[in-house]
C-alpha atoms as a PDB file:
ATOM      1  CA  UNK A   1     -12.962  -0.163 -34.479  1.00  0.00           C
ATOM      2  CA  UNK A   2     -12.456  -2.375 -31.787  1.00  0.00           C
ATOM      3  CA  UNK A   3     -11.875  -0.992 -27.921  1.00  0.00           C
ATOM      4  CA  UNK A   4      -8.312  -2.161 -26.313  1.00  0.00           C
ATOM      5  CA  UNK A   5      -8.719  -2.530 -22.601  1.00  0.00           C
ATOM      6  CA  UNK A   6      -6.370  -3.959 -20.287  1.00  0.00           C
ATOM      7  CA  UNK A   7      -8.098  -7.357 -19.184  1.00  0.00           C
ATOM      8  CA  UNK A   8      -5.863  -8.009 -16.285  1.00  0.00           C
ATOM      9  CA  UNK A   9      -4.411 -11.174 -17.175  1.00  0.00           C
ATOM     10  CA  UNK A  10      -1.699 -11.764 -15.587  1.00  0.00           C
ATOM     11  CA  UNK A  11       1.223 -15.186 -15.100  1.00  0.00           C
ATOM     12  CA  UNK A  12      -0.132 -14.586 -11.522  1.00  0.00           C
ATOM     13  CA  UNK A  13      -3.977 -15.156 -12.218  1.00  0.00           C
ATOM     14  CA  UNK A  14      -3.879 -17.700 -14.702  1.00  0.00           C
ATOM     15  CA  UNK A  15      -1.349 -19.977 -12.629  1.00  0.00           C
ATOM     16  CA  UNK A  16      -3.588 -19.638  -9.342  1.00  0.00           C
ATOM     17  CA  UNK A  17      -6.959 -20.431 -11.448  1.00  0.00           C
ATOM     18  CA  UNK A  18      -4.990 -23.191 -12.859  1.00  0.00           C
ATOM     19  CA  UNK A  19      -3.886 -24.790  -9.424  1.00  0.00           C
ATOM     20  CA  UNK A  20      -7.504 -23.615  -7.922  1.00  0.00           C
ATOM     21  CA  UNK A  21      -8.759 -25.741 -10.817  1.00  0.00           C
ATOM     22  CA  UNK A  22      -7.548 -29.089  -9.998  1.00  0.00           C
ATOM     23  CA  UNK A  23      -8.420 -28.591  -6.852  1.00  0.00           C
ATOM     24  CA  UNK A  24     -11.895 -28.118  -7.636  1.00  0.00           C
ATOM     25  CA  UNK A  25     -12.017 -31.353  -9.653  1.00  0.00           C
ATOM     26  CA  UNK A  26      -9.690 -33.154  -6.866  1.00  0.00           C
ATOM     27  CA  UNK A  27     -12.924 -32.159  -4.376  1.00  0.00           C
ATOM     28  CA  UNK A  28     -15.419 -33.436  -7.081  1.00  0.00           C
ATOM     29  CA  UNK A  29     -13.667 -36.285  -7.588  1.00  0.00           C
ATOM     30  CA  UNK A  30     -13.813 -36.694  -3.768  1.00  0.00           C
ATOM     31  CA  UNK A  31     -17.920 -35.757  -3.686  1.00  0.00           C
ATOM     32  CA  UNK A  32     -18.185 -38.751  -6.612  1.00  0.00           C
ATOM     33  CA  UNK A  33     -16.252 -42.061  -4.744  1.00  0.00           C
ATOM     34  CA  UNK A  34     -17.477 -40.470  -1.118  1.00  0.00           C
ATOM     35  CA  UNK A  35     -14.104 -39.901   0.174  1.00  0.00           C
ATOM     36  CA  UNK A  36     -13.320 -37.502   2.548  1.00  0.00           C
ATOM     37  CA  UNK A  37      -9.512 -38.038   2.323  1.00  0.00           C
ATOM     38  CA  UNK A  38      -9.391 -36.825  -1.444  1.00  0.00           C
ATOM     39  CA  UNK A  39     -12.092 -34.107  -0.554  1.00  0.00           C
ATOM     40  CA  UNK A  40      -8.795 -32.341   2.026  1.00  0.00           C
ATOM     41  CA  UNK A  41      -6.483 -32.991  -0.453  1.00  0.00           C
ATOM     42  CA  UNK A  42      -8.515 -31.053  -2.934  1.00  0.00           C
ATOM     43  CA  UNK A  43      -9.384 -28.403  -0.306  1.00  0.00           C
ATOM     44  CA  UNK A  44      -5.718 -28.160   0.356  1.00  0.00           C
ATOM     45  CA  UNK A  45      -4.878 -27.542  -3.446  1.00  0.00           C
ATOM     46  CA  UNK A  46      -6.887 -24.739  -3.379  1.00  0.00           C
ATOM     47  CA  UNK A  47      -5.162 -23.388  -0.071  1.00  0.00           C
ATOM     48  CA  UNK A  48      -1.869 -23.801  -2.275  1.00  0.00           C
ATOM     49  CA  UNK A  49      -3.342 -21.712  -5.488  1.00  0.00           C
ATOM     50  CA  UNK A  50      -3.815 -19.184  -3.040  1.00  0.00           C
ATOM     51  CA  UNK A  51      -0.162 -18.910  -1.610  1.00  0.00           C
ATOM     52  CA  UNK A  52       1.127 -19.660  -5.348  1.00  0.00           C
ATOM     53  CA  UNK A  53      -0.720 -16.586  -6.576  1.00  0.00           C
ATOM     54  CA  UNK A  54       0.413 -14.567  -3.845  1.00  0.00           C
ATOM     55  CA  UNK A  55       3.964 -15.701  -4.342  1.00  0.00           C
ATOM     56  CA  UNK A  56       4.103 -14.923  -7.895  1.00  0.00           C
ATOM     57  CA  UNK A  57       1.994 -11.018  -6.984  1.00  0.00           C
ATOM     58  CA  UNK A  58       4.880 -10.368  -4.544  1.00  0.00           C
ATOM     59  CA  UNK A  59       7.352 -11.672  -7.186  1.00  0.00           C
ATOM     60  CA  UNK A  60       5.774  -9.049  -9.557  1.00  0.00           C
ATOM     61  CA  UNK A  61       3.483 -11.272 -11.912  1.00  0.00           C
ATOM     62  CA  UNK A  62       0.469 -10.194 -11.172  1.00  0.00           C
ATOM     63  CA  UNK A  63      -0.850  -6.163 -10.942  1.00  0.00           C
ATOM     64  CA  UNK A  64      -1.527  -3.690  -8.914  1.00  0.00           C
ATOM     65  CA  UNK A  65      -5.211  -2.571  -7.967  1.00  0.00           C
ATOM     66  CA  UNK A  66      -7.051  -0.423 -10.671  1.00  0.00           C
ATOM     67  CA  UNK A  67      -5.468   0.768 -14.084  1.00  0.00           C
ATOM     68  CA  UNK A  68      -2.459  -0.241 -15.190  1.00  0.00           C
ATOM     69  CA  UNK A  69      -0.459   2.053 -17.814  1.00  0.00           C
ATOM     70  CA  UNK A  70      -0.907   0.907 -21.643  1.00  0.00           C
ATOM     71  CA  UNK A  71       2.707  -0.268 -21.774  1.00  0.00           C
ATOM     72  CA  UNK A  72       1.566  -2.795 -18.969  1.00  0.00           C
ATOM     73  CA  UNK A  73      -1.512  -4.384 -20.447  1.00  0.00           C
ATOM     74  CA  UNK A  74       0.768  -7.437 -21.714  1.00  0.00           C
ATOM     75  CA  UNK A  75       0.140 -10.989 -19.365  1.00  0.00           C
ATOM     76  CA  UNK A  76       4.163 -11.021 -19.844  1.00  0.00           C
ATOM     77  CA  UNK A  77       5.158  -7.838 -18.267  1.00  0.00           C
ATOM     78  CA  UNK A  78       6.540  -7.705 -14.971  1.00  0.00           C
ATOM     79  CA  UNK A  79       5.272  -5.540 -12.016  1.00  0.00           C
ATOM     80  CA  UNK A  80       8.232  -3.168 -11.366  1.00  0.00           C
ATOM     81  CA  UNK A  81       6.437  -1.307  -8.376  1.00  0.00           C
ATOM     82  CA  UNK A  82       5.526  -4.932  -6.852  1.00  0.00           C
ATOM     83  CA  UNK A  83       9.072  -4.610  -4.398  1.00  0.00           C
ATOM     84  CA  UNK A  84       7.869  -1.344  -2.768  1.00  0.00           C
ATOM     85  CA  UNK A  85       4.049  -2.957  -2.362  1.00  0.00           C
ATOM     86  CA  UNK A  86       0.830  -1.178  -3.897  1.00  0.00           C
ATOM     87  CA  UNK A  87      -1.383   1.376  -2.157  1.00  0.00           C
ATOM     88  CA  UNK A  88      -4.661  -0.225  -1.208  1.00  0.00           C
ATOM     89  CA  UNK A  89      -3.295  -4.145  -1.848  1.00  0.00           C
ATOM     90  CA  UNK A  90      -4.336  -6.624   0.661  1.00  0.00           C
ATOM     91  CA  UNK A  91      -1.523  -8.944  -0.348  1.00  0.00           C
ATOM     92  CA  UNK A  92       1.182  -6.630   0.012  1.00  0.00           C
ATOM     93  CA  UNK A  93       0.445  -5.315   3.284  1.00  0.00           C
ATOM     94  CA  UNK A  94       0.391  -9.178   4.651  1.00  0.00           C
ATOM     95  CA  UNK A  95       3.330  -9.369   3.398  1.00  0.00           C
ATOM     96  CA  UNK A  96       4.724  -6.155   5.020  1.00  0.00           C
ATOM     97  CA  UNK A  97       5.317  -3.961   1.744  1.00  0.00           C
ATOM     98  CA  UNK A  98       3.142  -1.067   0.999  1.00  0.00           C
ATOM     99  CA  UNK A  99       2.530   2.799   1.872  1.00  0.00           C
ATOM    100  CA  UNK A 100       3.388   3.298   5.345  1.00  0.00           C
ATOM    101  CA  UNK A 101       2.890   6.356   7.497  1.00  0.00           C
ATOM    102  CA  UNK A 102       4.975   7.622  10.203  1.00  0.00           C
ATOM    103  CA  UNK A 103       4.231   7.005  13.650  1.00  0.00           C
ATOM    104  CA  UNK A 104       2.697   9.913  15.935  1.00  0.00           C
ATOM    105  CA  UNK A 105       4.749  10.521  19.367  1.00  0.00           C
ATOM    106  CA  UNK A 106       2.685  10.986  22.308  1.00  0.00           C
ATOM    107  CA  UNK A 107       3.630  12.824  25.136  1.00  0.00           C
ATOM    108  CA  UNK A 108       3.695   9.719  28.182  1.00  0.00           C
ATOM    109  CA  UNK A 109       3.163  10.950  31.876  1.00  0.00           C
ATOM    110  CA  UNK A 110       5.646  10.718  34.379  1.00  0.00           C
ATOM    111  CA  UNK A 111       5.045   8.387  37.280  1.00  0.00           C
ATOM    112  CA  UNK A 112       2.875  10.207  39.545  1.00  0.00           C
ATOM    113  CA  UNK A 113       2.389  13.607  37.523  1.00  0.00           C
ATOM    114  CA  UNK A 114      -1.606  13.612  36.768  1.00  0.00           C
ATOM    115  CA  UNK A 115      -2.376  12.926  33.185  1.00  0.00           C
ATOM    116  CA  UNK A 116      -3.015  16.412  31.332  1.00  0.00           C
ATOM    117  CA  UNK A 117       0.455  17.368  32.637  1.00  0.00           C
ATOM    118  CA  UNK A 118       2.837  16.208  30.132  1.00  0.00           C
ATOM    119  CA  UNK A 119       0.293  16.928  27.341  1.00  0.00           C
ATOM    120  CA  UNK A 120      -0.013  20.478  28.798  1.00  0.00           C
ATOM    121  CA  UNK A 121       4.306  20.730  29.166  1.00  0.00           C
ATOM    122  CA  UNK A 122       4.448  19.713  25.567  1.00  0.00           C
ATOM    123  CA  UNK A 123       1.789  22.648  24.032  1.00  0.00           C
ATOM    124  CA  UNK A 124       2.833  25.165  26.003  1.00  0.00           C
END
């Protein structure tokens, strides 16, 4: 009996390793006829595999951190959390989208009053 997994394969992975790809063989191409011109442009290609797979994560084609539910192993299925961001993603909170937690008010002295004051108005 074989053991089904979810391998994390996702439109979002395999188009940035794709992308990432040429540009590794755009740089090696560049090492090989000593150009340093085709070595940026290579360099830059993977810059753009980076933003292209983030694009497509945000776009929900790619997968949150850790396990995904059975009914989401499939490369094909589309991230419907992806709008609201992921707990714990990197991407997402660059982006802006993710768990976010309420600010704390601080009690702010008056001009002159001595520091503790307004902290001890607010307790008490």
């Amino acid at each position: 009996m074989s053991a089904q997994y979810d391998e994390g394969h996702t439109v979002a992975g395999w188009t940035g390793f794709g992308v990432a790809s040429v540009g590794a063989v755009v740089v090696g191409v560049g090492v090989c006829a000593v150009s340093a011109a085709v070595m940026a442009v290579g360099l830059a290609v993977g810059v753009v595999s980076v933003l292209v797979t983030w694009v497509l994560h945000l776009a929900g084609w790619g997968k949150p951190p850790g396990r995904r539910p059975r009914e989401q192993w499939g490369m094909r299925v589309r991230d419907s959390a992806a709008r609201e961001g992921h707990a714990g993603c990197l991407g997402c909170r660059m982006a802006g989208r993710g768990r976010r937690t309420a600010a704390v008010a601080t009690p702010v002295a008056a001009v002159g009053e001595p520091e503790g004051a307004a902290a001890a108005e607010s307790v008490g």
